[in-house]
PDB file of N, CA and C in Angstrom:
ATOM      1  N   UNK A   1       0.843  -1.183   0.000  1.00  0.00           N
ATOM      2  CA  UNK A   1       0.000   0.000   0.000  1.00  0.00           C
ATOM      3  C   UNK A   1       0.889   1.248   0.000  1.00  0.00           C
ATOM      4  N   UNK A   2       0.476   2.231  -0.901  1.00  0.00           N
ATOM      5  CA  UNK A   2       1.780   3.441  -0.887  1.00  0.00           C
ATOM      6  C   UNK A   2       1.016   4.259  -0.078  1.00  0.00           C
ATOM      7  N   UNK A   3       1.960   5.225   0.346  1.00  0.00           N
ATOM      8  CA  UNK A   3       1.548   6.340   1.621  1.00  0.00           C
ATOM      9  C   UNK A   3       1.399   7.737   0.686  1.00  0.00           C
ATOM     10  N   UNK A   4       0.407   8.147   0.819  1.00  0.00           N
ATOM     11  CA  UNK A   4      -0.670   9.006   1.104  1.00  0.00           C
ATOM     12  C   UNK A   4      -0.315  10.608   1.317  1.00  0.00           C
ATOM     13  N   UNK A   5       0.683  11.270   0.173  1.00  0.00           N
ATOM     14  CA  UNK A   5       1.494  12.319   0.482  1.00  0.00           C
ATOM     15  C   UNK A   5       0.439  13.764   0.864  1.00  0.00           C
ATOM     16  N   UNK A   6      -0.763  13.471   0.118  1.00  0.00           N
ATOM     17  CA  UNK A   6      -1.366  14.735   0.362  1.00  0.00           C
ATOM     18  C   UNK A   6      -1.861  15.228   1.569  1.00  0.00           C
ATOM     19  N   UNK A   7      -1.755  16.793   1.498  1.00  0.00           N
ATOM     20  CA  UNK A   7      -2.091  17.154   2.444  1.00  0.00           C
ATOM     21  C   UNK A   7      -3.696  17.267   2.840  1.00  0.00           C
ATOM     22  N   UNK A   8      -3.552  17.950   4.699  1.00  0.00           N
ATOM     23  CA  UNK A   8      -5.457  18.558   4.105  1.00  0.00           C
ATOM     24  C   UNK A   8      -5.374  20.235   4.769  1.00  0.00           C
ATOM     25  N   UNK A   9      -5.687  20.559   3.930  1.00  0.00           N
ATOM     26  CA  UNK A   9      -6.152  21.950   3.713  1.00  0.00           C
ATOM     27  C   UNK A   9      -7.038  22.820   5.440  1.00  0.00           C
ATOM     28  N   UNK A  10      -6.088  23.700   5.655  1.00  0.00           N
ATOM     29  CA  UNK A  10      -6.794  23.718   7.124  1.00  0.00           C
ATOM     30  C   UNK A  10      -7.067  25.391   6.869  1.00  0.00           C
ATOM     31  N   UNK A  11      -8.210  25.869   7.254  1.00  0.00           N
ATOM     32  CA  UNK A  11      -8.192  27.149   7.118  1.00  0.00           C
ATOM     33  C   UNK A  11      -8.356  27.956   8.306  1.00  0.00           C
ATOM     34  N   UNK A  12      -7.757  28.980   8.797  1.00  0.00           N
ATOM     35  CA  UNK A  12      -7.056  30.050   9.574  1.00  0.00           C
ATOM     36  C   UNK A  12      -7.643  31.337   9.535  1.00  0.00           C
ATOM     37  N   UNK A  13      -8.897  31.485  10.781  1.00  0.00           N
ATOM     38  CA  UNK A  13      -9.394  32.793  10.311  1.00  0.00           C
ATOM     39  C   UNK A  13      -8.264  34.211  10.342  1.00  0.00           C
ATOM     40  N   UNK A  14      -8.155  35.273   9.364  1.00  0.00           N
ATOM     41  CA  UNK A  14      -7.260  35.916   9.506  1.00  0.00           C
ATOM     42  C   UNK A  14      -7.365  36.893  10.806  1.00  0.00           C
ATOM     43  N   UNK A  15      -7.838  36.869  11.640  1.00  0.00           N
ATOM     44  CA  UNK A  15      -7.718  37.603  12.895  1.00  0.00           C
ATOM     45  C   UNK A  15      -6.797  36.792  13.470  1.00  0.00           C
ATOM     46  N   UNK A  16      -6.751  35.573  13.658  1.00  0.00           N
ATOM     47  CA  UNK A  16      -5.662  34.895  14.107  1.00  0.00           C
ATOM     48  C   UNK A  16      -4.357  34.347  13.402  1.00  0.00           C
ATOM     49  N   UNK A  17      -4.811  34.380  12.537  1.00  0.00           N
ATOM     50  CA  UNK A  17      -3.264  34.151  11.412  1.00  0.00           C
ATOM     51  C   UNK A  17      -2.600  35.370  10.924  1.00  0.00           C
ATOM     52  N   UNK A  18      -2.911  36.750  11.254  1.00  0.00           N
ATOM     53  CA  UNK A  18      -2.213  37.940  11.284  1.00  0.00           C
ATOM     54  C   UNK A  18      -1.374  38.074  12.553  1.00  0.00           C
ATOM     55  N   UNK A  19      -2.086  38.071  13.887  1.00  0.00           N
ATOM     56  CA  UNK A  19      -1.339  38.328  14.932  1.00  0.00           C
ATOM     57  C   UNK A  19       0.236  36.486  14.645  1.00  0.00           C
ATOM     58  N   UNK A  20      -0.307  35.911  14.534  1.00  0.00           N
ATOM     59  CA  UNK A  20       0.512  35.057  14.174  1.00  0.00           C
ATOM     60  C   UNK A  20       1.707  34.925  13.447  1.00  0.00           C
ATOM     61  N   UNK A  21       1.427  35.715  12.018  1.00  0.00           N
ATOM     62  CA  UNK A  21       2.444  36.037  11.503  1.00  0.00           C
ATOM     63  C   UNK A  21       3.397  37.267  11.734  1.00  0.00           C
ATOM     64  N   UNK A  22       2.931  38.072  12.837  1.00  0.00           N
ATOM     65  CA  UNK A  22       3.675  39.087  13.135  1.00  0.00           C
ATOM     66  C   UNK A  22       4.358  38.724  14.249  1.00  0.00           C
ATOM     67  N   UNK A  23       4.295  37.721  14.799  1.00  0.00           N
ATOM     68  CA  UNK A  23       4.990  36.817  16.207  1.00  0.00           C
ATOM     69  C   UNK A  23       6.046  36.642  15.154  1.00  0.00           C
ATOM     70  N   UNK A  24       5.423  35.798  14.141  1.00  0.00           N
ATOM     71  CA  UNK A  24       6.619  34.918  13.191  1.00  0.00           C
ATOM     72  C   UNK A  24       7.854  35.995  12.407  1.00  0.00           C
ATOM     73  N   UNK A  25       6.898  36.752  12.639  1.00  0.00           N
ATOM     74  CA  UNK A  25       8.208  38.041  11.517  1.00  0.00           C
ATOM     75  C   UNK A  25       9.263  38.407  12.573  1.00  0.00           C
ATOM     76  N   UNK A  26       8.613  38.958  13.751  1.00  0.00           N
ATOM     77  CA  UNK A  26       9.767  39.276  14.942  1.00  0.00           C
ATOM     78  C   UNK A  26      10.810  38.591  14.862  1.00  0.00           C
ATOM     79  N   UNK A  27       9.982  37.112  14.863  1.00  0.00           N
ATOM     80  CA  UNK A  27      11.065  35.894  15.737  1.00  0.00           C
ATOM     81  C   UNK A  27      12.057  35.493  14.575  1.00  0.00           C
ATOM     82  N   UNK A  28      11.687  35.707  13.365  1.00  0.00           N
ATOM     83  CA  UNK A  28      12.275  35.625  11.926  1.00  0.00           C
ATOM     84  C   UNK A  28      13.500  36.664  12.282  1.00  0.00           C
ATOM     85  N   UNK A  29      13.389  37.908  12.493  1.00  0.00           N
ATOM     86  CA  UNK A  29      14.179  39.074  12.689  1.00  0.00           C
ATOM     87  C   UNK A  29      15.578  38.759  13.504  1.00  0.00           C
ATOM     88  N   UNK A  30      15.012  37.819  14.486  1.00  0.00           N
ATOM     89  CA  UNK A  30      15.930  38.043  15.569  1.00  0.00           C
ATOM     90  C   UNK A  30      16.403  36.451  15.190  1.00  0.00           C
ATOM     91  N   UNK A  31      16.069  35.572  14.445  1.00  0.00           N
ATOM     92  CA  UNK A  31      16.155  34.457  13.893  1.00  0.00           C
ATOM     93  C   UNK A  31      15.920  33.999  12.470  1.00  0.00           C
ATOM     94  N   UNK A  32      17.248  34.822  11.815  1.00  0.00           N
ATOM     95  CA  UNK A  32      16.332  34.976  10.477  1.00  0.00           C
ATOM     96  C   UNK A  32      16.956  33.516   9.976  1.00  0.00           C
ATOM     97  N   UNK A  33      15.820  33.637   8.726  1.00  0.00           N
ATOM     98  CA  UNK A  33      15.574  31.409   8.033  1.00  0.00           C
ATOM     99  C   UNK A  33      14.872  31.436   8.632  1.00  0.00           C
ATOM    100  N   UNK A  34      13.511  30.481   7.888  1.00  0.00           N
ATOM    101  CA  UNK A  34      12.747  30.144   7.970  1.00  0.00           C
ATOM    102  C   UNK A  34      12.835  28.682   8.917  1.00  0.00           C
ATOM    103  N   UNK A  35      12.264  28.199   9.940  1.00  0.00           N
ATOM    104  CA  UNK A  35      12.175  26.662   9.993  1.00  0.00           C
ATOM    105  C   UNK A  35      12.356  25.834   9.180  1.00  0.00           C
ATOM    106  N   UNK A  36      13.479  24.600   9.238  1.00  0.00           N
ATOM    107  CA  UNK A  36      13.386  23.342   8.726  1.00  0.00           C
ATOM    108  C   UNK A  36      12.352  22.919   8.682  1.00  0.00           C
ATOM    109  N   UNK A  37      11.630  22.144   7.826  1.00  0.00           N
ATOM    110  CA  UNK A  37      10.263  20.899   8.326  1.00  0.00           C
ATOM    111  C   UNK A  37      10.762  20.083   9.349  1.00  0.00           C
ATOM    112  N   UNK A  38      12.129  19.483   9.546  1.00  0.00           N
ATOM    113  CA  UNK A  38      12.391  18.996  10.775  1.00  0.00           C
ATOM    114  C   UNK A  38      11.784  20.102  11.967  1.00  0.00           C
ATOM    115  N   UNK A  39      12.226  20.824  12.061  1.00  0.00           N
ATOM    116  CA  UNK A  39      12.046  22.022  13.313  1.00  0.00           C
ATOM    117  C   UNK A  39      10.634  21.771  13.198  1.00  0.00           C
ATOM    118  N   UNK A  40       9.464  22.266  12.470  1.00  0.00           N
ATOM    119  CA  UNK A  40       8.496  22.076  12.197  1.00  0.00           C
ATOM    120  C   UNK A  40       8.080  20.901  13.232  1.00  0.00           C
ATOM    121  N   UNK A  41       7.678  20.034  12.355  1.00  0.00           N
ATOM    122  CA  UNK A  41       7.892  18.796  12.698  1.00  0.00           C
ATOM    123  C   UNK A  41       8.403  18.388  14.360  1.00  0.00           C
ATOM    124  N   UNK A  42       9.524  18.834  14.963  1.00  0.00           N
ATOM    125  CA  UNK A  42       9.673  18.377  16.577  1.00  0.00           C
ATOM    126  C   UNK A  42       9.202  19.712  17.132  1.00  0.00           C
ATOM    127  N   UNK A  43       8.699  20.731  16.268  1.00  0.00           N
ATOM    128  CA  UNK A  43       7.939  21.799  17.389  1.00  0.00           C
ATOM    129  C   UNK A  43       6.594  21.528  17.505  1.00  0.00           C
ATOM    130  N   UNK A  44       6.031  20.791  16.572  1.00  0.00           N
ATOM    131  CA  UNK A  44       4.523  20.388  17.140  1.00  0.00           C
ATOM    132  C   UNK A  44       4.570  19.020  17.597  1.00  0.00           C
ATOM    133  N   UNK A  45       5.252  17.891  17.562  1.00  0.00           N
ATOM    134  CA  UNK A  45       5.227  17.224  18.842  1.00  0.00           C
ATOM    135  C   UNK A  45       5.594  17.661  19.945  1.00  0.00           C
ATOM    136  N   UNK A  46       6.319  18.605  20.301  1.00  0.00           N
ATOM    137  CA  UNK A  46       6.996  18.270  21.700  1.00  0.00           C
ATOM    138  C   UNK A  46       5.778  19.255  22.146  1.00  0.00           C
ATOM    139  N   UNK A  47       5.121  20.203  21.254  1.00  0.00           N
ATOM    140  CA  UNK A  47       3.982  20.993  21.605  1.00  0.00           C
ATOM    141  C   UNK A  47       3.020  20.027  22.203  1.00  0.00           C
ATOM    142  N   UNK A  48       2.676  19.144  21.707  1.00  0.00           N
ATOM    143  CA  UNK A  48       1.431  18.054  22.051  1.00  0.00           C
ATOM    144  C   UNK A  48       2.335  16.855  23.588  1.00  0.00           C
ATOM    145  N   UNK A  49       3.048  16.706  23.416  1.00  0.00           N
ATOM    146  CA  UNK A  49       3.496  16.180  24.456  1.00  0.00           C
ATOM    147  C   UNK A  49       3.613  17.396  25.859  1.00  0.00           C
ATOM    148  N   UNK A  50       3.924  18.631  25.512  1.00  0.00           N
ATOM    149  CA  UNK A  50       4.365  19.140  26.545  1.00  0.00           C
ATOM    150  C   UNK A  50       2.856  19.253  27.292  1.00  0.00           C
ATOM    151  N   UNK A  51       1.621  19.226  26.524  1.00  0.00           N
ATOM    152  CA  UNK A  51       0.206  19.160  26.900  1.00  0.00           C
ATOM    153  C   UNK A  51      -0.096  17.927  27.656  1.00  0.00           C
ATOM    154  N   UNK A  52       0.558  17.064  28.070  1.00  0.00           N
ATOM    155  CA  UNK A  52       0.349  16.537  28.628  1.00  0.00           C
ATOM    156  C   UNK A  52       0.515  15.885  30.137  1.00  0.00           C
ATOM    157  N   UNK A  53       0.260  16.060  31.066  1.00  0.00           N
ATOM    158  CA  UNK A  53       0.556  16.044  32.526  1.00  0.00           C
ATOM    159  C   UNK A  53       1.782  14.744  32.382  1.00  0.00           C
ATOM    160  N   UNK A  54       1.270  13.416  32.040  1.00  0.00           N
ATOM    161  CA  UNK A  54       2.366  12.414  32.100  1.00  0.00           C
ATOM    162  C   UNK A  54       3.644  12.382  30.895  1.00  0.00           C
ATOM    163  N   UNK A  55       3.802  13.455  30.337  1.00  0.00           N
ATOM    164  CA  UNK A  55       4.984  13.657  29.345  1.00  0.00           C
ATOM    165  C   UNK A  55       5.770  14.585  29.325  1.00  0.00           C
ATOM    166  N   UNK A  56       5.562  15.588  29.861  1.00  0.00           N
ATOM    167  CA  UNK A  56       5.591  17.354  30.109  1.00  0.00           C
ATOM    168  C   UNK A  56       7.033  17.438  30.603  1.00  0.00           C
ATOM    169  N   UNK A  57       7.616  16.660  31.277  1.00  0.00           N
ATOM    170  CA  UNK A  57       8.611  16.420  31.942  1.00  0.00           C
ATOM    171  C   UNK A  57       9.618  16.160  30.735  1.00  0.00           C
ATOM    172  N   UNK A  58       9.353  14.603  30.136  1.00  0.00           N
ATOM    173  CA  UNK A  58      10.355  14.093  29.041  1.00  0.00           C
ATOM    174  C   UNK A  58      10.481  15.005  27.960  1.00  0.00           C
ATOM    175  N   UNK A  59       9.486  15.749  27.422  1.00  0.00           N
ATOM    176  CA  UNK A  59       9.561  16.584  26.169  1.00  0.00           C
ATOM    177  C   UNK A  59       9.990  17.827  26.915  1.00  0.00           C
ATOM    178  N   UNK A  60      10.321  18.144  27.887  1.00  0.00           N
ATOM    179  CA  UNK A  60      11.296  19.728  28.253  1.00  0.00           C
ATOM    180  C   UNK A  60      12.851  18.831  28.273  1.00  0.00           C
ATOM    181  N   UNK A  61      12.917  17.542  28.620  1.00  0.00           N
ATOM    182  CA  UNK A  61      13.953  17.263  28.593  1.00  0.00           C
ATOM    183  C   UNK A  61      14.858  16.501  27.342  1.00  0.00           C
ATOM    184  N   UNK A  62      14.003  16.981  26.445  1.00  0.00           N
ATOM    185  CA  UNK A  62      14.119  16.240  25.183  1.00  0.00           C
ATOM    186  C   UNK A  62      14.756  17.675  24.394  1.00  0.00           C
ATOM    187  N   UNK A  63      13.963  18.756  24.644  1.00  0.00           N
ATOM    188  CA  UNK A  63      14.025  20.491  24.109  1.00  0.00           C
ATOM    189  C   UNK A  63      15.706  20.557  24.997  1.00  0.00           C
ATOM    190  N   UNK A  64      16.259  20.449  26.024  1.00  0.00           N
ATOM    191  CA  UNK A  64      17.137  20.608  26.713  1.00  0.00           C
ATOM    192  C   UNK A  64      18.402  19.909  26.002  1.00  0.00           C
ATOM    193  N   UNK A  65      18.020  18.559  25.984  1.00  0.00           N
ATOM    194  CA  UNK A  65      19.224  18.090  24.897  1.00  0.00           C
ATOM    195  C   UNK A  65      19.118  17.954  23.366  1.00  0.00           C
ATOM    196  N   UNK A  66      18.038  18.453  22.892  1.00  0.00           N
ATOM    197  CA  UNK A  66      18.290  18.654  21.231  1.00  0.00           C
ATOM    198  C   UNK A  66      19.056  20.514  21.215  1.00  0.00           C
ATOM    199  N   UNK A  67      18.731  20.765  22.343  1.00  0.00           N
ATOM    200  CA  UNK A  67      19.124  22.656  22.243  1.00  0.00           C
ATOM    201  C   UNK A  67      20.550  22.234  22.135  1.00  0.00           C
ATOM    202  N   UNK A  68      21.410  21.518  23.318  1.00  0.00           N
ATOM    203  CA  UNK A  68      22.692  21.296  23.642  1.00  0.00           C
ATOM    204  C   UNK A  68      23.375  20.305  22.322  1.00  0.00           C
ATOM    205  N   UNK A  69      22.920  19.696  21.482  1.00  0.00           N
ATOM    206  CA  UNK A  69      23.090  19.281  20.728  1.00  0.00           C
ATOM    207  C   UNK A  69      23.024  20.439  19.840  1.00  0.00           C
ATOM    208  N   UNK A  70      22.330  21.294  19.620  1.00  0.00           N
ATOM    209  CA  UNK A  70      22.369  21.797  18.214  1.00  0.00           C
ATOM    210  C   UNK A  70      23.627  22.543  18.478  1.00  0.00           C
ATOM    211  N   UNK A  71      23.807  23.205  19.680  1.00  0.00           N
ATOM    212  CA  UNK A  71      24.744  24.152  19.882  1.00  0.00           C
ATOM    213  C   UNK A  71      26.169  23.871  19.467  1.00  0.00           C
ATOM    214  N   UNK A  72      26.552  22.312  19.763  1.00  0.00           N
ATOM    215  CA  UNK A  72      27.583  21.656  19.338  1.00  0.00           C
ATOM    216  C   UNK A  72      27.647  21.813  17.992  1.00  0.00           C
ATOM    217  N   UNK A  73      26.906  21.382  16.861  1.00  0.00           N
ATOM    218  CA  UNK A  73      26.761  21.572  15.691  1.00  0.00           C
ATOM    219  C   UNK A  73      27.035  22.666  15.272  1.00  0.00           C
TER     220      UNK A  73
END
């Protein structure tokens, strides 16, 4: 069975996807490049884990050594 590349289409009322993108422009400024899809990608898991009372712990300590890792790099 092949996997299923498409996406789905999510729509963003612009009252909230303006203030959003002006978070993103700052943080662009002071961090300019855009996110990897990796980055992407481990910023909304560790987002959904950190939501959680029994994980909250491992995913700050996961952010702690991928930070110390990147720094090496």
């Amino acid at each position: 069975m092949a996997a299923n590349n498409q996406g789905v289409p999510v729509v963003i009322p612009s009252d909230v996807w303006q203030p959003l993108m002006e978070i993103r422009a700052q943080l662009d400024s002071e961090c300019p490049g855009a996110p990897t899809p990796i980055e992407e990608l481990l910023r909304e898991v560790i987002g959904h884990y950190e939501r959680c009372d029994k994980t909250a712990d491992e995913a700050q300590d996961f952010c702690k050594r991928a930070q110390a890792w990147k720094k090496r790099t």
